[in-house]
Protein backbone atom coordinates (compact mmCIF):
# COMPACT_ATOMS: atom_id res chain seq x y z
CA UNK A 1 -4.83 14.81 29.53
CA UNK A 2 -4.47 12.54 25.83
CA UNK A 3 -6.72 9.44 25.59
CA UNK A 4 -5.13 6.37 24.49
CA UNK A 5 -7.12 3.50 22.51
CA UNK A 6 -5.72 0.18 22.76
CA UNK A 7 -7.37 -0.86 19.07
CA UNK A 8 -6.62 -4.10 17.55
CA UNK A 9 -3.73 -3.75 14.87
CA UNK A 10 -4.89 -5.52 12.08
CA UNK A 11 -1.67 -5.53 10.06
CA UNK A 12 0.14 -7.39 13.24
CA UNK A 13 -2.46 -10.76 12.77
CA UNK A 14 -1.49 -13.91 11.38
CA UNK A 15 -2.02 -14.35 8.07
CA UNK A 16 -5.66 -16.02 7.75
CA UNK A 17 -5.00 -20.28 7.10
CA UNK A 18 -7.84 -20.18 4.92
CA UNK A 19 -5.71 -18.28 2.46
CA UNK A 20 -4.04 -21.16 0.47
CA UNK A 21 -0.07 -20.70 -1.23
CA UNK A 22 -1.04 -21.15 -5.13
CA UNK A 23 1.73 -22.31 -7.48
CA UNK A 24 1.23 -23.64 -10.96
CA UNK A 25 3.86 -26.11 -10.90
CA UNK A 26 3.02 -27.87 -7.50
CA UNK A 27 -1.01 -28.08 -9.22
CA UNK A 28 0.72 -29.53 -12.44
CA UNK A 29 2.84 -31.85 -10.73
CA UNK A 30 0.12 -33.22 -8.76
CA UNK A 31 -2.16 -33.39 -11.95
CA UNK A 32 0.69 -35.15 -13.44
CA UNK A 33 1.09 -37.86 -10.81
CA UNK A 34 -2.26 -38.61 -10.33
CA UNK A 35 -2.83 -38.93 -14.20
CA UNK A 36 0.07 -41.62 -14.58
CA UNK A 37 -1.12 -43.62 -11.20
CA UNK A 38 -4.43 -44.17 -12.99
CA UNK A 39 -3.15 -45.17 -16.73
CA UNK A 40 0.76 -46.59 -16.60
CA UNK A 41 0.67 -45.63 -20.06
CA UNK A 42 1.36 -41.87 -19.53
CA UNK A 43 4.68 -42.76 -17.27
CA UNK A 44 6.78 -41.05 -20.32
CA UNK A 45 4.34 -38.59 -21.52
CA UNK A 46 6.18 -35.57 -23.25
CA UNK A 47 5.77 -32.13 -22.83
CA UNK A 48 4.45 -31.44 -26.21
CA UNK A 49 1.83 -34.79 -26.43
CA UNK A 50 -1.38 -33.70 -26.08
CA UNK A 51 -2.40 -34.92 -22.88
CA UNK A 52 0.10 -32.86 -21.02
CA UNK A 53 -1.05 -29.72 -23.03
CA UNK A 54 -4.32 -30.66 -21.75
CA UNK A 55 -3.02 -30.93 -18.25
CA UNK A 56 -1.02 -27.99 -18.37
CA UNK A 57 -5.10 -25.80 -19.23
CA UNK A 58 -6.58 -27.77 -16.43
CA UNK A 59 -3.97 -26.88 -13.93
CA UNK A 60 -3.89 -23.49 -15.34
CA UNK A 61 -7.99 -23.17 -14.70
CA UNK A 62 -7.49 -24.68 -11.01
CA UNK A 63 -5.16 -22.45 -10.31
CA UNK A 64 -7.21 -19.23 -11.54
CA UNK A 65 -9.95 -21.25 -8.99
CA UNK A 66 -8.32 -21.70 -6.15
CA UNK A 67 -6.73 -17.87 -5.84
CA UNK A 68 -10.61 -16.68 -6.85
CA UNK A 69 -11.44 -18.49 -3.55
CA UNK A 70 -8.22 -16.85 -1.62
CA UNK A 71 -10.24 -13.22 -3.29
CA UNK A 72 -13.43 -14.47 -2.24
CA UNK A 73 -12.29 -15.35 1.71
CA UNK A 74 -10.34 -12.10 2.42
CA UNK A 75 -12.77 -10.10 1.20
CA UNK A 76 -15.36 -11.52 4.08
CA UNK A 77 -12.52 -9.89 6.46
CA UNK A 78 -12.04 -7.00 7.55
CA UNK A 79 -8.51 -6.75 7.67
CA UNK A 80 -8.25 -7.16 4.10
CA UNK A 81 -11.67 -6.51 2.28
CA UNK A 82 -11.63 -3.73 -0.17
CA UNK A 83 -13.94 -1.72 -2.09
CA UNK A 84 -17.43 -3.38 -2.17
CA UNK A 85 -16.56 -5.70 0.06
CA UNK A 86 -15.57 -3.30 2.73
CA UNK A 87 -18.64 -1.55 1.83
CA UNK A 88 -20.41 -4.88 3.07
CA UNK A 89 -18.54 -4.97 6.17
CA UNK A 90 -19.40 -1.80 7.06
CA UNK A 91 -23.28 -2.41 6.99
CA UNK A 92 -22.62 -5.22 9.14
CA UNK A 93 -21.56 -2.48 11.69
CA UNK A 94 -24.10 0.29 10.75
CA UNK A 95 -21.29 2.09 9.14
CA UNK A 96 -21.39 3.17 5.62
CA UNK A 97 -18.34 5.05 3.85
CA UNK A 98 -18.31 8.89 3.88
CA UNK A 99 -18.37 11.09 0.99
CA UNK A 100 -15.37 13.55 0.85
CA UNK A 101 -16.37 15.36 -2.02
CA UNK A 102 -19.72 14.82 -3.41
CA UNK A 103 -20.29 14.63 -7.17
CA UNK A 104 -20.37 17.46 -9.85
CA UNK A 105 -23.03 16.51 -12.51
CA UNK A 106 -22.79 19.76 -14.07
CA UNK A 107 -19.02 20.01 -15.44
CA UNK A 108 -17.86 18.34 -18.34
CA UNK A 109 -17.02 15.47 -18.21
CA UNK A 110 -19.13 14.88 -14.94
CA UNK A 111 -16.77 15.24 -11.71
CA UNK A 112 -17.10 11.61 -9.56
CA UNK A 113 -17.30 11.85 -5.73
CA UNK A 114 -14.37 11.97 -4.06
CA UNK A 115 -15.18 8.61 -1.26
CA UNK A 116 -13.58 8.05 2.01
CA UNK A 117 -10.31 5.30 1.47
CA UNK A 118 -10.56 1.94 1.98
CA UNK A 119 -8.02 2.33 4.99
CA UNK A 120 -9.58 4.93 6.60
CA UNK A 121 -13.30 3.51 6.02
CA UNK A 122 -11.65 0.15 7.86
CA UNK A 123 -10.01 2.19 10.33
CA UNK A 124 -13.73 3.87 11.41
CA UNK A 125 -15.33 0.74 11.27
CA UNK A 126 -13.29 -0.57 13.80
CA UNK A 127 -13.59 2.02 15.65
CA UNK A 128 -17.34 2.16 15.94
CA UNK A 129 -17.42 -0.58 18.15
CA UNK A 130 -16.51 2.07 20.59
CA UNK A 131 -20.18 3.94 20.03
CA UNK A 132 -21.69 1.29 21.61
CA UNK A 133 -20.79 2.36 24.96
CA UNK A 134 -23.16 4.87 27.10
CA UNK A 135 -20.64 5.75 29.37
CA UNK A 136 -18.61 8.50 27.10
CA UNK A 137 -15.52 6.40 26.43
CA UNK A 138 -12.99 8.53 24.28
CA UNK A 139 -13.13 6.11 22.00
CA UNK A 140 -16.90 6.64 21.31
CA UNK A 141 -16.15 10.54 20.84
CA UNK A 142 -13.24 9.69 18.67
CA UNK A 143 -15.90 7.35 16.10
CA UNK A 144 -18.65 10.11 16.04
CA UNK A 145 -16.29 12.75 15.43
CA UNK A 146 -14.19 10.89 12.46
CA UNK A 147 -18.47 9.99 11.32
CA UNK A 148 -19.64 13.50 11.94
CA UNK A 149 -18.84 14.55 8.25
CA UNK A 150 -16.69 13.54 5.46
CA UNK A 151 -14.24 16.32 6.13
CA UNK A 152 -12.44 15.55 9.02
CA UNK A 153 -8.88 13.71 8.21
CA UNK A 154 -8.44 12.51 11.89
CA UNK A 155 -9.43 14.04 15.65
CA UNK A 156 -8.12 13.49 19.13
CA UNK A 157 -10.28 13.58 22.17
CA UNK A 158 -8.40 15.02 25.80
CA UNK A 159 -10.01 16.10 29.28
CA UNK A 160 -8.09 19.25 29.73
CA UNK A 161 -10.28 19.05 33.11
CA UNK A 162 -12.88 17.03 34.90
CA UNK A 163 -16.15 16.92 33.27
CA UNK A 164 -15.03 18.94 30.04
CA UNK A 165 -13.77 16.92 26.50
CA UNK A 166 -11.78 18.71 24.04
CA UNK A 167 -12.13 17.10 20.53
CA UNK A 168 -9.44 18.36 18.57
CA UNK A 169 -10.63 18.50 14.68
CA UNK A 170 -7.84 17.79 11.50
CA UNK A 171 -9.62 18.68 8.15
CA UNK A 172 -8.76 16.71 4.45
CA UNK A 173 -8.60 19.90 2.90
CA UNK A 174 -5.48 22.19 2.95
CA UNK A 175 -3.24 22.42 5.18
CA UNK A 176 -5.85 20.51 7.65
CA UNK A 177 -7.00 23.75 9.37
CA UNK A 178 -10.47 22.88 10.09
CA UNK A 179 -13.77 24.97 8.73
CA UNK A 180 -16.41 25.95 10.76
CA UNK A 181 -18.52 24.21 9.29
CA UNK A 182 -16.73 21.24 9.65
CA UNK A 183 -16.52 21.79 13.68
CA UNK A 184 -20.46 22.88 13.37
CA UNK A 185 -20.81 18.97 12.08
CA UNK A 186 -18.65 17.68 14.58
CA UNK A 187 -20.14 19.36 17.80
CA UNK A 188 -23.98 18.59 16.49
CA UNK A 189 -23.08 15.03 16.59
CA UNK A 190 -21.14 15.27 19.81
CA UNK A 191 -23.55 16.86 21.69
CA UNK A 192 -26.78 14.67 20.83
CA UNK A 193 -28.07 13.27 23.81
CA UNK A 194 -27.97 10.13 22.32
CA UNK A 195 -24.06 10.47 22.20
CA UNK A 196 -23.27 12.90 25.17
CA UNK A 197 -23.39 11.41 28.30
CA UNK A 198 -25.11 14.25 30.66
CA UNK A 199 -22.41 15.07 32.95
CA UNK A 200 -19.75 15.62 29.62
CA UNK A 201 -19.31 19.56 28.48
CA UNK A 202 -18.03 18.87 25.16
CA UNK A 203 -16.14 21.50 23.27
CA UNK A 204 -14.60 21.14 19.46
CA UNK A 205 -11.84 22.82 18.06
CA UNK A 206 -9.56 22.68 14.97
CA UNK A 207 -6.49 21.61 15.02
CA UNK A 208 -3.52 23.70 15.19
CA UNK A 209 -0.73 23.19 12.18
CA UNK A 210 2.58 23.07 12.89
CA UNK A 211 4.73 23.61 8.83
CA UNK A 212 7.66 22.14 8.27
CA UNK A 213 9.32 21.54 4.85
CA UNK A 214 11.64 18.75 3.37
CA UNK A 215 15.02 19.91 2.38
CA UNK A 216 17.84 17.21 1.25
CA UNK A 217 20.76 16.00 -0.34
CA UNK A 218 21.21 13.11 -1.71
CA UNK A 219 24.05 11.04 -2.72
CA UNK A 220 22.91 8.25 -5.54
CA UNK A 221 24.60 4.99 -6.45
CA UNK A 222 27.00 4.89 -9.56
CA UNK A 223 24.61 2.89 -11.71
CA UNK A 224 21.66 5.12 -10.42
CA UNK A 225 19.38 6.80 -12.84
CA UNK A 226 19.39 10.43 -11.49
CA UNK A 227 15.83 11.95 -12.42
CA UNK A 228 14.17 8.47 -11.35
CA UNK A 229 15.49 7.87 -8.20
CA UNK A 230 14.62 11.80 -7.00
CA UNK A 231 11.54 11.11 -8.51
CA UNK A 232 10.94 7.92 -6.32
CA UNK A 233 12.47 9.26 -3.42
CA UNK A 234 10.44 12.49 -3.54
CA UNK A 235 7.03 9.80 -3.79
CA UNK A 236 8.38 8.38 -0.72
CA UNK A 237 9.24 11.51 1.22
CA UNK A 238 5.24 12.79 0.18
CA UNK A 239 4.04 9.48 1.27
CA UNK A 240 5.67 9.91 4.98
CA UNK A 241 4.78 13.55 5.42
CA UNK A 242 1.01 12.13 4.41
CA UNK A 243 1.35 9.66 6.89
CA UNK A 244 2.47 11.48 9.68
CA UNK A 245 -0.42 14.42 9.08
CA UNK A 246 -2.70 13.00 11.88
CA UNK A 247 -3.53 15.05 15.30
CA UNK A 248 -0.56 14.37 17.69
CA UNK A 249 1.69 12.49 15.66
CA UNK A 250 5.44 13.99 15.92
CA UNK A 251 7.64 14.28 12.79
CA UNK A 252 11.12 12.36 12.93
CA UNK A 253 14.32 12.87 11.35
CA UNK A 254 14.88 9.25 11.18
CA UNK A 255 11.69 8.97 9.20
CA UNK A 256 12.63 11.20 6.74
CA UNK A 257 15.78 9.94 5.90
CA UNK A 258 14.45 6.15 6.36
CA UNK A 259 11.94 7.54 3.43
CA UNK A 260 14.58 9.32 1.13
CA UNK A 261 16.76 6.02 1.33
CA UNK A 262 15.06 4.48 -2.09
CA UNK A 263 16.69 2.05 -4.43
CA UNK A 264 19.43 3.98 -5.71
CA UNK A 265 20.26 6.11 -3.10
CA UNK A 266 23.21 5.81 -0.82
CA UNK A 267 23.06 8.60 1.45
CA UNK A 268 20.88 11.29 2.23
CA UNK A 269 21.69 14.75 4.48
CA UNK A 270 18.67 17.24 5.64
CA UNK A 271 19.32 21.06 5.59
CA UNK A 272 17.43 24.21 6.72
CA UNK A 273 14.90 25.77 5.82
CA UNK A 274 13.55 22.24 6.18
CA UNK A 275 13.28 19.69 9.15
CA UNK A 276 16.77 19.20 10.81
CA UNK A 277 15.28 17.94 14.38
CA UNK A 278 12.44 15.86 15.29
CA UNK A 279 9.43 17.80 15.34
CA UNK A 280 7.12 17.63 18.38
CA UNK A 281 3.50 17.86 17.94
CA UNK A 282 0.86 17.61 20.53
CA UNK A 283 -2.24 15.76 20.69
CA UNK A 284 -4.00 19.64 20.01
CA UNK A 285 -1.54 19.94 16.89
CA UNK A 286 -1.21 18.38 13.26
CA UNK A 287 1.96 18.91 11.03
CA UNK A 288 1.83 19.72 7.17
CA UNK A 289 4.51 19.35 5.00
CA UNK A 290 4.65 22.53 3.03
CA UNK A 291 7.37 21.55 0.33
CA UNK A 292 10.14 18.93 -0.30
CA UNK A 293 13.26 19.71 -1.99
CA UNK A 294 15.64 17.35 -3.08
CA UNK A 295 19.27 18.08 -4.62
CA UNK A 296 21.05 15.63 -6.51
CA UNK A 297 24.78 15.58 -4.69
CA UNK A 298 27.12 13.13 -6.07
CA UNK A 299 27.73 9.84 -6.82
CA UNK A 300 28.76 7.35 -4.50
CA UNK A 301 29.22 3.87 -3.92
């Protein structure tokens, strides 16, 4: 039996009304009016007299203001922060972003630490809401498991029976297979009795990888530019399989041809080897693209 979170989807809110609509003109204008109320004199002031160049910098400057305070009031929120300021969030939750890969001092140049994405750190912050519970909530697993170690991509949490929770384990590296010592990480911090509720028997297991490849034709506009649009439709076709390389999420024909359909292209037709049907993956599965292959057809119109 799947567990289903009912999470908040951030993207879906209204855009925040402390987020003002900046435009030069409208601040100029304004500037402008308010100028010639106060001295009648400047009722047929020029664009090149001085004044108005000196308008023109001040509106300018405001403008620069006003979106650093639009900056400054999404990045208190969490649907938007990024970087630092997520980083700030995140201790406001006792959450702090995971390392992926830590640092390499000793090449040269120095390797940096590979750090856990903005999206995903947001994603687990949200999500950790769910620890507070003591009653086991899948939810809770789900947080500890994605916080167990900076390795695991995404996990799923089912009761194949009463008592017993299956946490299903996708890794970042490779095809998403997970280590053992990955699943080591993930079952320590599952099964401390600060976590486990007593009557839970908590087992953790990798993920099992379902291939599938990317095989199409594509039919391009007249005025297309061949190598960039199979170049941008290739980015696009990556960017799907990436997205859909989560535990239990199916692969869809529609997607993939929704994806190739860039700028430029006008058609686009899937062939074996690669995904012809929608691909059905289980909430115990993950799929990996292994390859995507795209053939410039014809012109069309």
């Amino acid at each position: 039996m799947a567990v289903t979170l009912s999470a908040i989807d951030l993207s879906a809110l209204p855009a925040p009304q402390v987020v003002q609509q900046i435009d030069f003109e409208t601040v100029l204008a304004a500037m402008l009016a308010d100028l010639q109320a106060r001295d009648p004199t400047f009722t047929a002031l020029l664009e090149s007299d001085p004044a108005y160049k000196i308008l023109e910098v001040v509106a300018y400057r405001e403008t620069l203001l006003r979106q650093q305070m639009n900056d400054a009031s999404v990045g208190l929120m969490l649907a938007y922060a990024e970087g630092g300021d997520l980083d700030q969030i995140g201790v406001n939750y006792g959450v702090t972003r995971l390392t992926i890969t830590p640092a390499n001092n000793t090449t040269i140049p120095p390797t940096a630490a590979v750090m856990e994405t903005d999206s995903a750190f947001r994603a687990r912050i949200q999500l950790s809401l769910e620890g507070y519970s003591s009653a086991g909530p899948s939810g809770a697993y789900l947080y500890f498991a994605k916080s167990a170690s900076g390795d695991v991509l995404d996990a799923s949490v089912t009761s194949p029976q009463p008592g017993t929770v299956l946490v299903t384990v996708l890794s970042q590296t490779g095809t998403g297979g997970a280590p053992q010592a990955t699943l080591d990480a993930v079952s320590a911090a599952l099964n401390s009795t600060s976590v486990r509720p007593l009557c839970d028997t908590v087992q953790v297991q990798s993920a099992s990888i379902v291939s599938y490849s990317i095989v199409a034709t594509l039919t391009l506009a007249s005025t297309a530019d061949q190598a960039t649009v199979l170049a941008n439709a290739q980015a696009a076709a990556q960017a799907y399989a990436t997205a859909r390389h989560k535990v239990g999420l199916p692969v869809y024909v529609v997607g993939v041809i929704s994806a190739l359909m860039v700028t430029g292209v006008v058609d686009a037709v899937l062939a074996a080897p690669g995904i012809t049907t929608d691909l059905a993956i289980t909430d115990l599965q993950a799929s990996y693209c292994t390859g995507i292959t795209l053939t410039f057809g014809a012109y069309g119109v």
